[in-house]
N, C-alpha and C. Protein backbone atom coordinates (compact mmCIF):
# COMPACT_ATOMS: atom_id res chain seq x y z
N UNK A 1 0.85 -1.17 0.00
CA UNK A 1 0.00 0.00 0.00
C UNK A 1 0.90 1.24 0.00
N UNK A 2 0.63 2.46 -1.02
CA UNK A 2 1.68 3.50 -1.43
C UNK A 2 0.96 4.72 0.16
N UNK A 3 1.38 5.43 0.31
CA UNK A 3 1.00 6.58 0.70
C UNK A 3 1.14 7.86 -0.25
N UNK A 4 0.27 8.57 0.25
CA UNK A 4 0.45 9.99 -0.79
C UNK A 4 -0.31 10.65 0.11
N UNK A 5 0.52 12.15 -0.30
CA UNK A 5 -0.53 13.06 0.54
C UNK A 5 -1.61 14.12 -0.78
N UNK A 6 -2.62 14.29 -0.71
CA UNK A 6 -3.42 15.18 -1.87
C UNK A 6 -3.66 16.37 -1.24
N UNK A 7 -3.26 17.73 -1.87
CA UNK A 7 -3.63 18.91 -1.47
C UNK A 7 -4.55 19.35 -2.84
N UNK A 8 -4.70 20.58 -2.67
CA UNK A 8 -5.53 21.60 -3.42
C UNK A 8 -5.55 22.73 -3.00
N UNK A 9 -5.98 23.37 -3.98
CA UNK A 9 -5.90 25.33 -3.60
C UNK A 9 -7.26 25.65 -3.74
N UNK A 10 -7.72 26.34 -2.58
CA UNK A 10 -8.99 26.79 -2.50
C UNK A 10 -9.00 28.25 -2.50
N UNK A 11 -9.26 29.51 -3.89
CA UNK A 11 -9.08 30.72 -2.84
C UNK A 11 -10.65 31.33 -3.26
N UNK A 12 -10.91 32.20 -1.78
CA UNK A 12 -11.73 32.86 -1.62
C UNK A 12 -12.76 34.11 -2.52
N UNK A 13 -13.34 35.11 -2.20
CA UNK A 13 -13.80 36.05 -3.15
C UNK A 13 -12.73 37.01 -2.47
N UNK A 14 -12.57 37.86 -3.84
CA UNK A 14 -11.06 38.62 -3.51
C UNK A 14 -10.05 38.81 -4.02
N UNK A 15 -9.80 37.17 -3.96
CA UNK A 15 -8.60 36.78 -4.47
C UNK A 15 -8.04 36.99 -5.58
N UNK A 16 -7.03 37.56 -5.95
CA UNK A 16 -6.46 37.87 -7.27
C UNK A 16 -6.80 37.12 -8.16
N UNK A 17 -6.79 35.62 -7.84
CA UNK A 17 -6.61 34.61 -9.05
C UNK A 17 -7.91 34.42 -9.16
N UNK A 18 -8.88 35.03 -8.95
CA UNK A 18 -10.60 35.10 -9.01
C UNK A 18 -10.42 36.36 -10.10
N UNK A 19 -10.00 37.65 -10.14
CA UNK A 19 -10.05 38.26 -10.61
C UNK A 19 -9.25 38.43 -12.55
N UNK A 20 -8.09 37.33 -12.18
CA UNK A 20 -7.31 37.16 -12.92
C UNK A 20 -8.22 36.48 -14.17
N UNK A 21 -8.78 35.20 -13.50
CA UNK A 21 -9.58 34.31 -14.15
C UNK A 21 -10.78 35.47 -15.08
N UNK A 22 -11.37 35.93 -14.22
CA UNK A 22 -12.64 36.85 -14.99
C UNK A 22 -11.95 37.84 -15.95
N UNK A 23 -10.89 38.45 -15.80
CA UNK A 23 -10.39 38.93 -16.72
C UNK A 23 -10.05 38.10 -18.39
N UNK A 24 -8.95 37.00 -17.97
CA UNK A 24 -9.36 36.46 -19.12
C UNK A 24 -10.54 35.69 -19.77
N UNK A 25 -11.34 35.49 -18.99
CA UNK A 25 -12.75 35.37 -19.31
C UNK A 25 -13.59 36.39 -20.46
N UNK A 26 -13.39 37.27 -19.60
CA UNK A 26 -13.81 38.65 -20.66
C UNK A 26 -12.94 38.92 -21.98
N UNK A 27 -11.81 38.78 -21.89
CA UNK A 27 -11.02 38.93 -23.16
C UNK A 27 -11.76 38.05 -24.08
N UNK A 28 -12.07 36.74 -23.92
CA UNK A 28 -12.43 35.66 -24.68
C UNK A 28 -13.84 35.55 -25.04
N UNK A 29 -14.73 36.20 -24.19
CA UNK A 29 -15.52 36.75 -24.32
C UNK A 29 -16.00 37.43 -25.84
N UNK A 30 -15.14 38.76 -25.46
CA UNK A 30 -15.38 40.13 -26.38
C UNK A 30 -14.90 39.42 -27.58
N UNK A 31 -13.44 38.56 -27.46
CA UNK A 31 -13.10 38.10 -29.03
C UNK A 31 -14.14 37.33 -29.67
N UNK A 32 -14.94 36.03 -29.06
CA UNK A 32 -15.48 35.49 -29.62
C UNK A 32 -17.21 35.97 -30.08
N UNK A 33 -17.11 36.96 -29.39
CA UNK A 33 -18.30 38.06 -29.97
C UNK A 33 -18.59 38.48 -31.49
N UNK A 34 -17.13 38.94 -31.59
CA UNK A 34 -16.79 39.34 -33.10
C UNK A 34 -16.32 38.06 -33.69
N UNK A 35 -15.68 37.05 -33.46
CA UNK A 35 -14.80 36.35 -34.06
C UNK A 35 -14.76 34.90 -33.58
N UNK A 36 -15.86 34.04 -33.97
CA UNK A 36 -16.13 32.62 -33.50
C UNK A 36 -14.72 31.80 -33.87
N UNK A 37 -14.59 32.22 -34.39
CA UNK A 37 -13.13 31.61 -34.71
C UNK A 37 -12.00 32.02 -34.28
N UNK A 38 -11.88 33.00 -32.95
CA UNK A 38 -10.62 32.88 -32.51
C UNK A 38 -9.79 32.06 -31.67
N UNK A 39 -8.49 32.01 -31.42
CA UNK A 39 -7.72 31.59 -30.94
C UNK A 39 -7.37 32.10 -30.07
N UNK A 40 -7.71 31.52 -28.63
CA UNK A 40 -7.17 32.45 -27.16
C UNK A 40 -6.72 31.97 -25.91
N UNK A 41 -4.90 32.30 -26.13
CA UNK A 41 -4.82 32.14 -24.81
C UNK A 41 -4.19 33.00 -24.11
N UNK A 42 -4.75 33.37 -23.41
CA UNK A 42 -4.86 34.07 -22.80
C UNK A 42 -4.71 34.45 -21.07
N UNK A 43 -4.11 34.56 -20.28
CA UNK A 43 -3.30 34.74 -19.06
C UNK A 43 -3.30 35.97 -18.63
N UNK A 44 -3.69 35.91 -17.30
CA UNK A 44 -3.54 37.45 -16.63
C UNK A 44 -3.24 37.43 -15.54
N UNK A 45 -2.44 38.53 -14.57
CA UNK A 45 -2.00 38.24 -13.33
C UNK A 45 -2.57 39.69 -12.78
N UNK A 46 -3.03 39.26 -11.38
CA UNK A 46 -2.71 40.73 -11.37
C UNK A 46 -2.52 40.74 -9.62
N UNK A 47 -1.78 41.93 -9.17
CA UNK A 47 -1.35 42.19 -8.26
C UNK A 47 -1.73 43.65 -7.64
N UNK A 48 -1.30 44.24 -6.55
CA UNK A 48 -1.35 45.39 -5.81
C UNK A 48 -0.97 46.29 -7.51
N UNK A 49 -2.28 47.21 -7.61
CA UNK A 49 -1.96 48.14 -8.60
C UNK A 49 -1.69 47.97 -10.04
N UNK A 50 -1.76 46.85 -10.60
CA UNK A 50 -1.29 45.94 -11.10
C UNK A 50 -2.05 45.04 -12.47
N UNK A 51 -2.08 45.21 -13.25
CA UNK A 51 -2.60 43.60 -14.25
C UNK A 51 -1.82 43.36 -15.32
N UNK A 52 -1.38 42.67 -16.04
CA UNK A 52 -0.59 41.93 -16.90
C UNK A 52 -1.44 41.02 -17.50
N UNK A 53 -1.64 41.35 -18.81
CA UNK A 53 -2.14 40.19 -19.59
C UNK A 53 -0.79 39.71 -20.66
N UNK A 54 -1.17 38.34 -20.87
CA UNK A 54 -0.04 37.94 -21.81
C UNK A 54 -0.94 36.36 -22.33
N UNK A 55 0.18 36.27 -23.41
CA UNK A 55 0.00 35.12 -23.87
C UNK A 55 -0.26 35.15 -25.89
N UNK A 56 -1.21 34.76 -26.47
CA UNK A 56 -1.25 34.32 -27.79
C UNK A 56 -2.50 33.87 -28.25
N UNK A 57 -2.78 35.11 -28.58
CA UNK A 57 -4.06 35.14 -29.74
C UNK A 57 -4.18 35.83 -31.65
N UNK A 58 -5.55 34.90 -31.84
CA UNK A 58 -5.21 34.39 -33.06
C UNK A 58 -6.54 35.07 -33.26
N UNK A 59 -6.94 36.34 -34.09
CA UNK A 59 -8.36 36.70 -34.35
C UNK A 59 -8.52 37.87 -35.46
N UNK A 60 -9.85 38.19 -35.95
CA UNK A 60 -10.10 38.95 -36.90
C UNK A 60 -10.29 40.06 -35.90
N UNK A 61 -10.92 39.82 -34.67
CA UNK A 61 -11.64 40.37 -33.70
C UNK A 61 -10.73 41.87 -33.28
N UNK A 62 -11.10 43.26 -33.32
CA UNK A 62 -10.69 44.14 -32.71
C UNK A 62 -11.31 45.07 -31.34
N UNK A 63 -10.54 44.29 -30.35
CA UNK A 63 -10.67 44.65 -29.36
C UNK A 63 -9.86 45.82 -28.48
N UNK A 64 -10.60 46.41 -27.41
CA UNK A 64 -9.52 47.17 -26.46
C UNK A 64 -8.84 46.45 -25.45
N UNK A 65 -7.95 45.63 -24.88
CA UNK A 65 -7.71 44.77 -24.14
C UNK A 65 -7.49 45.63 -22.40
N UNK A 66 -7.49 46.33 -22.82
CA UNK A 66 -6.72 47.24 -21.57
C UNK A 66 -7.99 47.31 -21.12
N UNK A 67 -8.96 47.96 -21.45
CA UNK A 67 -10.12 48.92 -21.31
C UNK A 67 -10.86 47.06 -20.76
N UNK A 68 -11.18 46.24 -21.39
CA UNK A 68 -11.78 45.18 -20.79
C UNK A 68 -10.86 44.81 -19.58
N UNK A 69 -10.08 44.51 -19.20
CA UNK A 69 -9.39 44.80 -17.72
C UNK A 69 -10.11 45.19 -17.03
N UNK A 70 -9.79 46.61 -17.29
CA UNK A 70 -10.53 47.33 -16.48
C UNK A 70 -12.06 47.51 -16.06
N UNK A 71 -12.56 47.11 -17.15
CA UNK A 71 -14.12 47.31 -16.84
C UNK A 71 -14.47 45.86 -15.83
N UNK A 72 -13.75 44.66 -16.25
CA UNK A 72 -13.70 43.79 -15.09
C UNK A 72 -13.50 43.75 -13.82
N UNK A 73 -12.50 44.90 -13.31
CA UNK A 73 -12.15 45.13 -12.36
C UNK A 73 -13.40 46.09 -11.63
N UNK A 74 -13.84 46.83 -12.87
CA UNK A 74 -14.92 47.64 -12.35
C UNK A 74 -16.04 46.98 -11.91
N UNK A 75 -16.39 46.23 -12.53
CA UNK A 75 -17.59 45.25 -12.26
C UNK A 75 -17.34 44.33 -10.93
N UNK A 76 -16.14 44.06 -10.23
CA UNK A 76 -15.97 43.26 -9.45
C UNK A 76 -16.15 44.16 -8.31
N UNK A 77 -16.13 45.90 -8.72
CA UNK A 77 -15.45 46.32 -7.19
C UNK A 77 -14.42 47.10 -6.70
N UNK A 78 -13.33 47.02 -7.69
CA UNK A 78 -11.73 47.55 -7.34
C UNK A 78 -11.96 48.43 -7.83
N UNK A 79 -12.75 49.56 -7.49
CA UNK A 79 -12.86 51.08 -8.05
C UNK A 79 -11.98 52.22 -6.76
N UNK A 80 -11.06 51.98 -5.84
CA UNK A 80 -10.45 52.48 -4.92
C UNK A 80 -9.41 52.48 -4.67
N UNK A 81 -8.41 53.48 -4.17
CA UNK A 81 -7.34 53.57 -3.78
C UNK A 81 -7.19 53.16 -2.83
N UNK A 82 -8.13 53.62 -1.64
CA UNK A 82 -8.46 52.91 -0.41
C UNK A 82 -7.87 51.89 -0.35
N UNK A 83 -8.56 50.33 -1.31
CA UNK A 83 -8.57 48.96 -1.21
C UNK A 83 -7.22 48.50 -1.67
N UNK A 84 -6.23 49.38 -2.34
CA UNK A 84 -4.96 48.69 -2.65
C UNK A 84 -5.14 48.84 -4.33
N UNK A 85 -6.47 48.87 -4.98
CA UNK A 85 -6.74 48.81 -5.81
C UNK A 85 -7.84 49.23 -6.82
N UNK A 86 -7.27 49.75 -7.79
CA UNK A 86 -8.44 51.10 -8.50
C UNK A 86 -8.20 50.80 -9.82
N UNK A 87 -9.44 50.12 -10.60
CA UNK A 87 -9.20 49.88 -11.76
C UNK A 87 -8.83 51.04 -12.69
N UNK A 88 -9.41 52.23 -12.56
CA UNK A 88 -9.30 53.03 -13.26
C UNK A 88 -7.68 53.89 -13.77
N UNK A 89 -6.68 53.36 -12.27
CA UNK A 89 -5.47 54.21 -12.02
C UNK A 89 -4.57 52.98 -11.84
N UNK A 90 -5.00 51.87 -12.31
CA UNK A 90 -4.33 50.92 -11.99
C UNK A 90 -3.09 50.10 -13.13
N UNK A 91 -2.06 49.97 -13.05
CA UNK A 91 -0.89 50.22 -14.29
C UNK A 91 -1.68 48.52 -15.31
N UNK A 92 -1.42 48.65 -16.30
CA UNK A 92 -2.11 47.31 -17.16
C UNK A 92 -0.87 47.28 -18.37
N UNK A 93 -0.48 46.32 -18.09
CA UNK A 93 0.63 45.39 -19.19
C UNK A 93 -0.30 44.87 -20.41
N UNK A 94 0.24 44.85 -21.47
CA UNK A 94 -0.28 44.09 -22.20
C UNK A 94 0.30 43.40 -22.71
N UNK A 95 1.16 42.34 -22.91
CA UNK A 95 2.06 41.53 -24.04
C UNK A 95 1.19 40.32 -24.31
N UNK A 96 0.30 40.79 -25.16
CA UNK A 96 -0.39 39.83 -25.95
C UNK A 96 -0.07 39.53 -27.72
N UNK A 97 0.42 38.86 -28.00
CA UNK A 97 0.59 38.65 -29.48
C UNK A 97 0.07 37.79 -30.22
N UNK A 98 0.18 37.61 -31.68
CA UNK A 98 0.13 36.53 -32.51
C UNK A 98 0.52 35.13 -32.22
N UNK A 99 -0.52 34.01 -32.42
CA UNK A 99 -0.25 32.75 -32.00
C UNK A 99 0.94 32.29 -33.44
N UNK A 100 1.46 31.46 -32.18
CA UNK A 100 3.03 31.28 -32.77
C UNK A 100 2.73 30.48 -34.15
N UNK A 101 3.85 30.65 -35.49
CA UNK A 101 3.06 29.81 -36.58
C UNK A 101 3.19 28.65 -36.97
N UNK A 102 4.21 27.74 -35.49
CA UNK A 102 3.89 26.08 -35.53
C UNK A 102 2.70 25.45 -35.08
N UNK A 103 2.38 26.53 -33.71
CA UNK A 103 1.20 26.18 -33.23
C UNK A 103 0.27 25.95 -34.39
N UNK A 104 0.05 27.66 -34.82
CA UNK A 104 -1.11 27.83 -36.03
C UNK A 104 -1.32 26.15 -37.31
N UNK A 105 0.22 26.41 -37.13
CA UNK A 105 0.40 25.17 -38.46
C UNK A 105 -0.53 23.64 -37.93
N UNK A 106 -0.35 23.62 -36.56
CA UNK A 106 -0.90 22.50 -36.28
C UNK A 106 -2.16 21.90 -36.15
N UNK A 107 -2.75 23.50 -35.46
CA UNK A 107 -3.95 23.75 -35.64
C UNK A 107 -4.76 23.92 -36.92
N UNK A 108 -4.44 24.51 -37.47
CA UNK A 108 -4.95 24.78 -39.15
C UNK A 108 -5.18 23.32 -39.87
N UNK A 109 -4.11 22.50 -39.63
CA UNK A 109 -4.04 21.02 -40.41
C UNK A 109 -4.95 20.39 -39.60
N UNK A 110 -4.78 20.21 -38.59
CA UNK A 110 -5.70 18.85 -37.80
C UNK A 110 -6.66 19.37 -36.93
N UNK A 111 -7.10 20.36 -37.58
CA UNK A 111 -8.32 21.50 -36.43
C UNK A 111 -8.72 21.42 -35.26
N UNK A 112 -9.54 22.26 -35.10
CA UNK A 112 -9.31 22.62 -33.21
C UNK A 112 -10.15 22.05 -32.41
C-alpha cells in the first residue's frame, strides 16, 4: 500500500486569481463576440496596482484589451485607492501577441 498526501488550492472572493480568471474570461468573451473563430490564450496576473495580460491570440476580432481589464475590475469592485486597488489608475501590461506559426500550423491542419 503506497502513501500519498493530496492537497488543493482553494481561494476565496477577492482573491487575485478570481479576478485574474474573470479577466481572461472577458477577453475571450469580447473576441469570440466578433470572431467565432478565434484563438485564445490568454493569461492574466494581477497584483497590488497591477494587471498583466499575456499570452497568444489568433483573431479577426478588434478589441480594447486594456479597457476590458478594467471594466472587469470595475464590475468586481476595485474602483479604490483605499482597497490597494483602483481599476481606473491601476498600471495594465499588455504583451499579448500573434499565435506562434507552428502552433497555427498545427492547428490549421488537424483542427481545433
Amino acid at each position: 500500500m503506497s502513501n500519498y498526501l493530496f492537497t488543493s488550492e482553494s481561494v476565496s472572493m477577492g482573491h487575485p486569481d478570481k479576478l485574474s480568471d474573470q479577466i481572461s474570461d472577458g477577453v475571450l468573451d469580447a473576441l469570440l463576440a466578433q470572431d467565432p473563430y478565434s484563438r485564445v490564450a490568454c493569461e492574466t496576473l494581477c497584483s497590488t496596482d497591477l494587471i498583466v495580460l499575456s499570452g497568444e491570440i489568433t483573431t479577426e476580432a478588434k478589441v480594447d484589451y486594456v479597457e476590458i481589464a478594467r471594466q472587469v475590475a470595475r464590475e468586481v469592485g476595485y474602483v479604490s485607492d483605499d482597497i490597494g486597488f483602483n481599476a481606473d489608475s491601476c498600471r495594465v501590461l499588455q504583451a499579448l501577441h500573434k499565435q506562434s506559426p507552428d502552433i497555427a500550423a498545427g492547428v490549421d491542419r488537424d483542427g481545433a
